[in-house]
C-alpha atoms as a PDB file:
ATOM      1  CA  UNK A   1     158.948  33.774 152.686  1.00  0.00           C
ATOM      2  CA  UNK A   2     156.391  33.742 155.365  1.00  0.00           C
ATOM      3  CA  UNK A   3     156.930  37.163 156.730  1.00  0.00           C
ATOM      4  CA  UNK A   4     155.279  38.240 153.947  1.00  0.00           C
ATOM      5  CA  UNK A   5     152.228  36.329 152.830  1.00  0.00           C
ATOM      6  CA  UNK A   6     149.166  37.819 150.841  1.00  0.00           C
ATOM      7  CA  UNK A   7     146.535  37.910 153.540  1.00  0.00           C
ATOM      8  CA  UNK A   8     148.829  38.516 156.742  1.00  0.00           C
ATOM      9  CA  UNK A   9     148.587  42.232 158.084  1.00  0.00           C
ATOM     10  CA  UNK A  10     150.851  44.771 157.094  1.00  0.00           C
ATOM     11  CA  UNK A  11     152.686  44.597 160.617  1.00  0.00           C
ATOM     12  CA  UNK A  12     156.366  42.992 160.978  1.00  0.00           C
ATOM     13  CA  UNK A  13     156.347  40.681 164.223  1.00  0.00           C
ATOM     14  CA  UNK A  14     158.327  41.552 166.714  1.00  0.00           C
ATOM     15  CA  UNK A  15     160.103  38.040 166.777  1.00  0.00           C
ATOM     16  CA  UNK A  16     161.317  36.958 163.521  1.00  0.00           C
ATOM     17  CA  UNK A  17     162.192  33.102 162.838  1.00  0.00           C
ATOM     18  CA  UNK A  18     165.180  31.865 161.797  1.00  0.00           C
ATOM     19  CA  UNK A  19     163.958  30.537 158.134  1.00  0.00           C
ATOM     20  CA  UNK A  20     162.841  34.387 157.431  1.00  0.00           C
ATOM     21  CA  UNK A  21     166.066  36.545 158.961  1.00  0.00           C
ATOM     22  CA  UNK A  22     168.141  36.323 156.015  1.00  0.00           C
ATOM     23  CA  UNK A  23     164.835  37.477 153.990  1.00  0.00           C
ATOM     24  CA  UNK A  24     164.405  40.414 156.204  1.00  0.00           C
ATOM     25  CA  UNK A  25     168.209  41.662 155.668  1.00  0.00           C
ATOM     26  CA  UNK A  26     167.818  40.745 152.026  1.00  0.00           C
ATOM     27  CA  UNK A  27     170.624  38.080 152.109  1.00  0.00           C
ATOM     28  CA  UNK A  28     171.056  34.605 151.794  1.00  0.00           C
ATOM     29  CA  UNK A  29     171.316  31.771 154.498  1.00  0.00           C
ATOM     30  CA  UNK A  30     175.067  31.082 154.436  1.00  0.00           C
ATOM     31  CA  UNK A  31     175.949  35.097 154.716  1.00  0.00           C
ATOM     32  CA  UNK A  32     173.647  35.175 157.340  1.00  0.00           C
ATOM     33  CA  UNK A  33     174.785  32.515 159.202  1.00  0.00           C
ATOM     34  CA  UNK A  34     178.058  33.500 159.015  1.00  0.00           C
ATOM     35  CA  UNK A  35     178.230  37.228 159.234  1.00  0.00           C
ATOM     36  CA  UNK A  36     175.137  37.754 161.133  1.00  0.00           C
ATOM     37  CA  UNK A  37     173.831  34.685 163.434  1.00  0.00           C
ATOM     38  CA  UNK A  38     176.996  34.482 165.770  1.00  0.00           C
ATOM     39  CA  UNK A  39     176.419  38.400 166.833  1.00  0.00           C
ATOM     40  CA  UNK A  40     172.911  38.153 167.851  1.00  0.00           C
ATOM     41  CA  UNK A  41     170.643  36.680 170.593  1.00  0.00           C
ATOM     42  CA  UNK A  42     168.581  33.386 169.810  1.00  0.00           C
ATOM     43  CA  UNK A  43     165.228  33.589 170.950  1.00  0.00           C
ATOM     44  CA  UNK A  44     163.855  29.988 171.512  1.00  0.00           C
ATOM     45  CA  UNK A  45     160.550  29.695 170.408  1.00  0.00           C
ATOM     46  CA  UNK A  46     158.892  26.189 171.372  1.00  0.00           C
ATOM     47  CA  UNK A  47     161.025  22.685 171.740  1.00  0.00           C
ATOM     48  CA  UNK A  48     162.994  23.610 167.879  1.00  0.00           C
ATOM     49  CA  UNK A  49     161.835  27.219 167.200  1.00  0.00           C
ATOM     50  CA  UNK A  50     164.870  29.543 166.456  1.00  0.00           C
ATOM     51  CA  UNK A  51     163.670  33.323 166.402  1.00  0.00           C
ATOM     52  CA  UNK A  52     165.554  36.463 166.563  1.00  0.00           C
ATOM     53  CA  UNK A  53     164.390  40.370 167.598  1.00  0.00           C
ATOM     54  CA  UNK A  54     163.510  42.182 164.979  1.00  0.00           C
ATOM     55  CA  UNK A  55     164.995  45.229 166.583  1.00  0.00           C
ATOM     56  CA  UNK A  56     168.347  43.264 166.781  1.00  0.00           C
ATOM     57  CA  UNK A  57     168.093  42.453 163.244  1.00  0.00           C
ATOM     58  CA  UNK A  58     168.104  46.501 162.610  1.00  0.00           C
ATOM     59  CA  UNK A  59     170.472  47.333 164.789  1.00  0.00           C
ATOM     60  CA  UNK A  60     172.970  44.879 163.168  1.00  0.00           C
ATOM     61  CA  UNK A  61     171.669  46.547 160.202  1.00  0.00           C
ATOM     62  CA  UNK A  62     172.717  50.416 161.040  1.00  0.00           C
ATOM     63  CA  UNK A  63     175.922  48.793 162.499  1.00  0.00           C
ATOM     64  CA  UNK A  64     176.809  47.123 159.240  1.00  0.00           C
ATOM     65  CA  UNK A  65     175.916  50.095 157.058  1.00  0.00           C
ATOM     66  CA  UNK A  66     177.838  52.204 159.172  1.00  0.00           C
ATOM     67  CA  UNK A  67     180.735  50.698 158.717  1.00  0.00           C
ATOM     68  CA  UNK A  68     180.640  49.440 155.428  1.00  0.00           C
ATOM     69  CA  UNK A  69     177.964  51.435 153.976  1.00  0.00           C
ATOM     70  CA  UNK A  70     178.216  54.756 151.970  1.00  0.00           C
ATOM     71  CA  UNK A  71     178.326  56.845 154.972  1.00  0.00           C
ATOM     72  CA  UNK A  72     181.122  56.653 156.732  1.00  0.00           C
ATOM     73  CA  UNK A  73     184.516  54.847 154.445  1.00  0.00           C
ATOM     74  CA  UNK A  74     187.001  52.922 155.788  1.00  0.00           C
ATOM     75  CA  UNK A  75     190.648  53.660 155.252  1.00  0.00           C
ATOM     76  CA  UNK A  76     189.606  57.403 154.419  1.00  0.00           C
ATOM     77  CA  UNK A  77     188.566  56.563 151.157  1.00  0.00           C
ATOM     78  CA  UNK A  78     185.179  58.579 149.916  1.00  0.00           C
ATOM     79  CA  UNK A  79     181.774  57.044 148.558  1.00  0.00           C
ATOM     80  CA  UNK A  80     181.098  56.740 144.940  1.00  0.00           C
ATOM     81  CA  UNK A  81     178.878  59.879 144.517  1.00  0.00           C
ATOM     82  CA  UNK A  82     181.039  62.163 146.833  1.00  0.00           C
ATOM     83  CA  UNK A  83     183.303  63.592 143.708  1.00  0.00           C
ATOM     84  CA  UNK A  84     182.222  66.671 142.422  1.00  0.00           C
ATOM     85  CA  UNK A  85     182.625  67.399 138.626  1.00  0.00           C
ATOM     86  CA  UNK A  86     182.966  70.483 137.565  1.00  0.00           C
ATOM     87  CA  UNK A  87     179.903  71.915 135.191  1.00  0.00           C
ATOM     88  CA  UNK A  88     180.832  71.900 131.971  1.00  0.00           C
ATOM     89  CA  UNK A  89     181.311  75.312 130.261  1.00  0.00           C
ATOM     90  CA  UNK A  90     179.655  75.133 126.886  1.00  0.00           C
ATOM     91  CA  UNK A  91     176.710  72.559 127.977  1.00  0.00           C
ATOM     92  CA  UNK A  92     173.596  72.545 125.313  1.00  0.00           C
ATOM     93  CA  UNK A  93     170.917  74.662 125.636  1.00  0.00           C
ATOM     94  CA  UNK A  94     167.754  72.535 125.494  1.00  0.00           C
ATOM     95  CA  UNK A  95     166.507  72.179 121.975  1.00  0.00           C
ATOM     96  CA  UNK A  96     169.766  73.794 120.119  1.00  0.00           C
ATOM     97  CA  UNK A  97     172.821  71.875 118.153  1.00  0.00           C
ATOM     98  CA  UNK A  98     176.074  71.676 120.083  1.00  0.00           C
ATOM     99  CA  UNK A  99     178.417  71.517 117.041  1.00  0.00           C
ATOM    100  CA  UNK A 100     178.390  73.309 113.421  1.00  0.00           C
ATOM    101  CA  UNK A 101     179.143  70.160 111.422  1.00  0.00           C
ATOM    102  CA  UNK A 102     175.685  68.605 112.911  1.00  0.00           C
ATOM    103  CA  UNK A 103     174.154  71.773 111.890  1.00  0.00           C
ATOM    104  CA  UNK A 104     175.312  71.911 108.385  1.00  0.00           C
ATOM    105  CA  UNK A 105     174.803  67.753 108.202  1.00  0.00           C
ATOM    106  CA  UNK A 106     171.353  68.285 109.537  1.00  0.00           C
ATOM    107  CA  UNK A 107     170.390  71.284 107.182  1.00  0.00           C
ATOM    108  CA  UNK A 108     171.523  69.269 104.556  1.00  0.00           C
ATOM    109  CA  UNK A 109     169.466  66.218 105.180  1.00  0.00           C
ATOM    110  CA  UNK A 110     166.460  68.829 105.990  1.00  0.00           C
ATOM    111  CA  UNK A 111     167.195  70.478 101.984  1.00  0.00           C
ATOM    112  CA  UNK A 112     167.355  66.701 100.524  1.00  0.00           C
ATOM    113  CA  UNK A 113     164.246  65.325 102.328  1.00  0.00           C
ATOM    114  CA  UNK A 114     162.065  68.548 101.521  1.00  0.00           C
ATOM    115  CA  UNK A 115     163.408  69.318  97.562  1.00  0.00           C
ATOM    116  CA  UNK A 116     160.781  68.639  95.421  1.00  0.00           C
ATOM    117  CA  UNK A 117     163.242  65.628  93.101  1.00  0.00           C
ATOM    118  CA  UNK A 118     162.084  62.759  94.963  1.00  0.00           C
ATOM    119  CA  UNK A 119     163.244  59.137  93.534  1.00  0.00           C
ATOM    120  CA  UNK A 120     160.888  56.544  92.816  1.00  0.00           C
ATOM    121  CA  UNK A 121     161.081  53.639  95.554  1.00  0.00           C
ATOM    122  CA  UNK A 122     158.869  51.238  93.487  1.00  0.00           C
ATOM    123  CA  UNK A 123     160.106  49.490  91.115  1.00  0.00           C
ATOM    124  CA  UNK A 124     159.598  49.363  86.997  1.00  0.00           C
ATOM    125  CA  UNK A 125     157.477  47.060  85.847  1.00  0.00           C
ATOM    126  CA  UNK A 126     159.580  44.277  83.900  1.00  0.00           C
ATOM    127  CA  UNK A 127     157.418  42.156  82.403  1.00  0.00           C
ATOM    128  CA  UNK A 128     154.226  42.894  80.495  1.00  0.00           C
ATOM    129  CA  UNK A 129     151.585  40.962  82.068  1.00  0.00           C
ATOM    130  CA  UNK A 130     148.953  39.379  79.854  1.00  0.00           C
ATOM    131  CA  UNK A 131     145.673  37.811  79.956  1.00  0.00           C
ATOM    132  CA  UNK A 132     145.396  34.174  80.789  1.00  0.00           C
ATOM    133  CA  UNK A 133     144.094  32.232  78.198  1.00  0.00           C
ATOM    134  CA  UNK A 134     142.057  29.630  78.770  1.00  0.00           C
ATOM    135  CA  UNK A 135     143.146  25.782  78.244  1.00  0.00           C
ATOM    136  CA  UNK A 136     139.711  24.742  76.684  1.00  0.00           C
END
């Protein structure tokens, strides 16, 4: 978008065009145009220039979160991350087993991987190999 070109300042203008208002509210044209355009002031910018205030723009913003962000519910309903669970009663202590059959299982696979039988992974050689003989 052009708000935000590599070697333009770090400043926002003050009026932002029409092609880069959607950007700014991180939506696309057609939800803009619909949900957004018809409650804010154009600002004409030349003979075809279409800009609007950026302050608008945020305002609309804290309107729209407000009532449809996580603050404030419609309908008295409550935000995803507003339930409280209650703490388990037997969580792990860091760096311990929770269960005795994972401590047995794992003191089992800790006997078999440090007994001193260990099988053989290669295998037996099946066929003698000889010298080549030469076809002189």
């Amino acid at each position: 978008m052009a708000i935000f070109k590599e070697n333009t300042p770090s400043l926002l203008p003050r009026l932002i065009r029409l092609r880069d208002a959607a950007f700014y509210l991180g939506m696309d044209k057609n939800r803009f145009n619909s949900l957004v355009r018809p409650q804010l002031t154009e600002v004409p910018i030349g003979k075809q220039g279409i800009a609007f205030d950026r302050l608008d723009l945020d305002a609309w913003a804290d309107d729209y979160i407000a009532r449809n962000g996580r603050l404030d519910q419609p309908n008295g309903g409550s935000s995803w991350d507003a339930k409280k669970y209650q703490d388990s009663s037997n969580a792990a202590i860091s760096g311990t087993l929770t269960k005795k059959c994972e401590d047995d299982a794992f003191a089992k696979a800790l006997a078999k991987a440090t007994s001193g039988k260990r099988k053989s992974t290669s295998r037996a050689k099946s066929k003698k190999f000889g010298k080549l003989q030469s076809t002189e």
